[in-house]
N, C-alpha and C. Protein backbone atom coordinates (compact mmCIF):
# COMPACT_ATOMS: atom_id res chain seq x y z
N UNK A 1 -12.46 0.47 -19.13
CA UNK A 1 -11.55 1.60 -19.14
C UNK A 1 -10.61 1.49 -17.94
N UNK A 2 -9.72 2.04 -18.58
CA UNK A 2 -8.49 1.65 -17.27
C UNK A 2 -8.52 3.07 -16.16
N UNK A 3 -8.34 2.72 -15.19
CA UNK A 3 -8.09 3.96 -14.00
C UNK A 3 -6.75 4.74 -14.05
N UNK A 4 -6.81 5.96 -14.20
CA UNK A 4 -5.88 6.73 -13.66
C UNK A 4 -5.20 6.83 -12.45
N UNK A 5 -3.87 7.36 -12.83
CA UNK A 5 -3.19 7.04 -11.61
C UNK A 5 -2.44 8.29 -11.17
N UNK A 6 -3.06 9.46 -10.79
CA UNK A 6 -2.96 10.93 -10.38
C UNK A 6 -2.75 10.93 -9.35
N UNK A 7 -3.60 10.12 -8.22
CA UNK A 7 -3.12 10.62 -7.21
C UNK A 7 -2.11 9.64 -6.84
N UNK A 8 -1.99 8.40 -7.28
CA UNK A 8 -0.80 7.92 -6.75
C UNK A 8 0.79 8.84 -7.41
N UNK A 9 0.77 9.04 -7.95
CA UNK A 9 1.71 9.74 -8.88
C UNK A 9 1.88 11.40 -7.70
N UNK A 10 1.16 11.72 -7.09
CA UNK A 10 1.32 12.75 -6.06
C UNK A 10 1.38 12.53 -5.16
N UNK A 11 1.45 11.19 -4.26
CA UNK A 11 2.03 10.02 -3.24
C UNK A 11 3.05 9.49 -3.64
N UNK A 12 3.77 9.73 -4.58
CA UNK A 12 4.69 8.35 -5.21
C UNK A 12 5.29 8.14 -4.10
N UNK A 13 5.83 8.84 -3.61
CA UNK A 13 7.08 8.21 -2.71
C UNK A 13 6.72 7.34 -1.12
N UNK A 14 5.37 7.80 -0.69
CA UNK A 14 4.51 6.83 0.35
C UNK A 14 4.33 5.76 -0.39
N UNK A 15 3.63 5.90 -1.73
CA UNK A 15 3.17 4.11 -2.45
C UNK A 15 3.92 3.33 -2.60
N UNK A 16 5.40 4.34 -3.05
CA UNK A 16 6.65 3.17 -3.19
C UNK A 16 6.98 2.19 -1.92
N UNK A 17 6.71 3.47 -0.71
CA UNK A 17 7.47 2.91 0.26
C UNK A 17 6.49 1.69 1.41
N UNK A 18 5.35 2.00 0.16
CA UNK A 18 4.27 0.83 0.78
C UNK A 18 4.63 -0.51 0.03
N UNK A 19 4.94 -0.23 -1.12
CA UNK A 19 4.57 -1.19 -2.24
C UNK A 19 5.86 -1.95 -1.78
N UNK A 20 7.12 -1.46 -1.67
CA UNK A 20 7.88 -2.30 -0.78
C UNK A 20 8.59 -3.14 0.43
N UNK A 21 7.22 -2.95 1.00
CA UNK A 21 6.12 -3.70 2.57
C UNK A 21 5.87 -4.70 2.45
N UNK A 22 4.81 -3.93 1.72
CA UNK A 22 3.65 -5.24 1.54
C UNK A 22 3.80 -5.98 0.33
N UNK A 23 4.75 -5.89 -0.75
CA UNK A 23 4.72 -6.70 -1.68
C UNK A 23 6.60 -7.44 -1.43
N UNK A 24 5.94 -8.90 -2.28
CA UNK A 24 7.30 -9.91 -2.56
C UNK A 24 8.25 -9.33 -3.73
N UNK A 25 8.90 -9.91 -4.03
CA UNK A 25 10.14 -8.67 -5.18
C UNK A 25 9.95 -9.53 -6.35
N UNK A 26 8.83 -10.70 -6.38
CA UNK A 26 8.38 -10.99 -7.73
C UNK A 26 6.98 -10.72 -8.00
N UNK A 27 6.11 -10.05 -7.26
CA UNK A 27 4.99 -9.18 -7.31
C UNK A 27 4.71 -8.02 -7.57
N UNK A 28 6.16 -6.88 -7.73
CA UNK A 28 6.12 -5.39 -7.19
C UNK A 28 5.25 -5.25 -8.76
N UNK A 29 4.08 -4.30 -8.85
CA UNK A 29 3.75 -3.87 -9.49
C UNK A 29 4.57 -2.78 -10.70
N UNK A 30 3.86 -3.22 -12.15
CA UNK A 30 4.37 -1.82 -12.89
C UNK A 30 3.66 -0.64 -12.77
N UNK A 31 2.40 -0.86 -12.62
CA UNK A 31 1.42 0.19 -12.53
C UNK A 31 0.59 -0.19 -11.64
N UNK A 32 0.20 0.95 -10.55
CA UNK A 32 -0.76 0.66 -9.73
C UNK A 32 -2.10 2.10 -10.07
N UNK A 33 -2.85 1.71 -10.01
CA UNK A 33 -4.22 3.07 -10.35
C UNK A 33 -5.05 3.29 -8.82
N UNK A 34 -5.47 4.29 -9.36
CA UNK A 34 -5.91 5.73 -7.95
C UNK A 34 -7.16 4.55 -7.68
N UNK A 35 -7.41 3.80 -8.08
CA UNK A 35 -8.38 2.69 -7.55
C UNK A 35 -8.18 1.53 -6.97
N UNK A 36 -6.93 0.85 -6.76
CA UNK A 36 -6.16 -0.53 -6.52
C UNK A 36 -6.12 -0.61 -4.87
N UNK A 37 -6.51 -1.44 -4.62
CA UNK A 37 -6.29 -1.66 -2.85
C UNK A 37 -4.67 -2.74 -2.71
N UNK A 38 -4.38 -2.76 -1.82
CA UNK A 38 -3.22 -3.21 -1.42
C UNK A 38 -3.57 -5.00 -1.40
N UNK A 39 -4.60 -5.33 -1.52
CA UNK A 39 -4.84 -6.87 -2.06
C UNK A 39 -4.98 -6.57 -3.69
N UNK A 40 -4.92 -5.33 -4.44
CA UNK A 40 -4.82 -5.84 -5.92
C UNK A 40 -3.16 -6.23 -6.11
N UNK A 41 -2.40 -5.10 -5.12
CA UNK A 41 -0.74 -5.24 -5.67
C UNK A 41 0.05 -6.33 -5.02
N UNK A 42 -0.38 -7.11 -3.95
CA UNK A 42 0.11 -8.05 -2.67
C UNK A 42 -1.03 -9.52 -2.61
N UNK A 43 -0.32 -10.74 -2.64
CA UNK A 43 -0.85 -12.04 -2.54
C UNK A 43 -0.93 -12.32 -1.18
N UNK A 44 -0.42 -11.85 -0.26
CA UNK A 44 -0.11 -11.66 1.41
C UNK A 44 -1.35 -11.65 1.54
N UNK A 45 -2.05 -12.60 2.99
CA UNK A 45 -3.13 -12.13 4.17
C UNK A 45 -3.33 -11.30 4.85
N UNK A 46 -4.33 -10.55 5.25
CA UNK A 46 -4.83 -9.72 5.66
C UNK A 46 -3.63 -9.80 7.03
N UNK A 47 -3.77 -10.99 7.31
CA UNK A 47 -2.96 -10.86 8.81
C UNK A 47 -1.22 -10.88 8.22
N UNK A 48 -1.02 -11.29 7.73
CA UNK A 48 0.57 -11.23 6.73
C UNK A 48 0.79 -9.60 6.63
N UNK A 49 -0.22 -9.02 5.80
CA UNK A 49 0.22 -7.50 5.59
C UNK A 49 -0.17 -6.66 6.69
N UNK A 50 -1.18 -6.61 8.05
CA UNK A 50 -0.50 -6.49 8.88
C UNK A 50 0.69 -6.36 9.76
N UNK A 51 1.09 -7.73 9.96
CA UNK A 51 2.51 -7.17 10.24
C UNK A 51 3.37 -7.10 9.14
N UNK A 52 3.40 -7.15 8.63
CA UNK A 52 4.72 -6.46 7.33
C UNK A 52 4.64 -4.62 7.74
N UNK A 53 3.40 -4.14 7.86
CA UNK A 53 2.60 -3.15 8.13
C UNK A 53 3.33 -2.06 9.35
N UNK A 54 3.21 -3.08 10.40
CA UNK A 54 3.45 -2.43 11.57
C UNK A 54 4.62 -3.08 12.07
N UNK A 55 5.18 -3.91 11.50
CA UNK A 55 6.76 -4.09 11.53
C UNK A 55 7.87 -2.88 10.51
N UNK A 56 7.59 -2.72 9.75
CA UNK A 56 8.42 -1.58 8.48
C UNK A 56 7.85 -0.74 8.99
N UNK A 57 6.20 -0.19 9.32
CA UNK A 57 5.88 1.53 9.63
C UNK A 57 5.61 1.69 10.82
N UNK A 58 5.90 1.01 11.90
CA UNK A 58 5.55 1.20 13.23
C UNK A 58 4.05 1.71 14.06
N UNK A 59 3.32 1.48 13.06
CA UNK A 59 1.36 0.84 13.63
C UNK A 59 0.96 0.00 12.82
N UNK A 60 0.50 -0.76 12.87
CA UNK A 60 -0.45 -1.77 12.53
C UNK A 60 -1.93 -0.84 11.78
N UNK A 61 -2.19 -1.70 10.76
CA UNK A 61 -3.52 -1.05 9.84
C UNK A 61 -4.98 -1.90 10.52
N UNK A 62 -6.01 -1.07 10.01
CA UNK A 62 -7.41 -2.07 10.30
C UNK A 62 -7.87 -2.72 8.93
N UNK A 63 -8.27 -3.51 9.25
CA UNK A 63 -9.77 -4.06 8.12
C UNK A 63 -9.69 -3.40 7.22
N UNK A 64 -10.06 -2.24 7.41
CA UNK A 64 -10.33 -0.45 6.90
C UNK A 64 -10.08 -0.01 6.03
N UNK A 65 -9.05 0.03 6.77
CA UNK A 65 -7.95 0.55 6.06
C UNK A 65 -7.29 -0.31 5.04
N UNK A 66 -6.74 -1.71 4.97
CA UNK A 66 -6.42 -2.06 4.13
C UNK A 66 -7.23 -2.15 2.53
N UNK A 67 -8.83 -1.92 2.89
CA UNK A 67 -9.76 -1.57 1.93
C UNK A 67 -9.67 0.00 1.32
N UNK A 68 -9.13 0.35 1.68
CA UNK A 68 -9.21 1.63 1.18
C UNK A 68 -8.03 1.95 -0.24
N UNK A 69 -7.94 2.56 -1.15
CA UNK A 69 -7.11 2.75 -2.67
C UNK A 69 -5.64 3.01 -1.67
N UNK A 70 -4.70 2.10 -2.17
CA UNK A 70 -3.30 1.97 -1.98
C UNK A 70 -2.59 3.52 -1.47
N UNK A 71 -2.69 4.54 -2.31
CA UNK A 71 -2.28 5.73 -2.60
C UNK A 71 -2.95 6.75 -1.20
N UNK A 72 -3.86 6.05 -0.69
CA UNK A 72 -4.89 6.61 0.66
C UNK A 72 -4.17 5.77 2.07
N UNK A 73 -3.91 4.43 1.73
CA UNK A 73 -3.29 3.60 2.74
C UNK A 73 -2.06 4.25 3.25
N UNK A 74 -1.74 4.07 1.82
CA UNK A 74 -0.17 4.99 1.79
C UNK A 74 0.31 6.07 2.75
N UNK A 75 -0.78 7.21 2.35
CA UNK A 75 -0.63 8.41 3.03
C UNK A 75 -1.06 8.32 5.10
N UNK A 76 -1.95 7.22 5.02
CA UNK A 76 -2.55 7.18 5.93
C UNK A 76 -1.17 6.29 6.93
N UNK A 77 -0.45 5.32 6.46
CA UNK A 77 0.49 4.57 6.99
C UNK A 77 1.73 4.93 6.75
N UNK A 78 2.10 6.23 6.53
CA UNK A 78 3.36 6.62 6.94
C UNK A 78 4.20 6.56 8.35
N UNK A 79 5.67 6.41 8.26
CA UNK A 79 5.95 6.09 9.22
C UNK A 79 5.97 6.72 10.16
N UNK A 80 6.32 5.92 11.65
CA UNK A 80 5.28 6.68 12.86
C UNK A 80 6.71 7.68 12.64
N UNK A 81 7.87 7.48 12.56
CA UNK A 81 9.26 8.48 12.54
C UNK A 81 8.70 9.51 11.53
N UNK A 82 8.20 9.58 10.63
CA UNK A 82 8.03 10.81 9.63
C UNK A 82 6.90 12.12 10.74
């Protein structure tokens, strides 16, 4: 069964602005679900999406965090300006 995608859909505009970080512009996802970590939508290294990370949002992510559902990263890695 496929995952819903509710709460990204009530983040959209953090996921977008993740999804065009950390992903290449022949990777960007059509659908991402309230379950997807940022290694389901991105071929990038842990240390690659790092800085993509804290170069575009101004902190750097953990381990952790990059384990955690995209739509949670998202909210959690907004920019340090917002």
């Amino acid at each position: 069964m496929l995952a819903g995608d509710e709460n990204v859909q009530l983040h959209l505009a953090a996921v977008e602005r993740l999804l065009r970080v950390v992903c290449d512009d022949n990777e960007y996802p059509w659908f991402v679900s309230d379950e997807a970590t940022v290694f389901d939508a991105s071929t990038a290294s842990e240390a690659e999406l790092n800085e993509r990370i804290a170069a575009a949002l101004g902190h750097a992510a953990t381990a952790d965090d990059l384990e955690l559902p995209l739509w949670q990263l998202a909210t959690k890695m907004r920019p340090s300006s917002d």
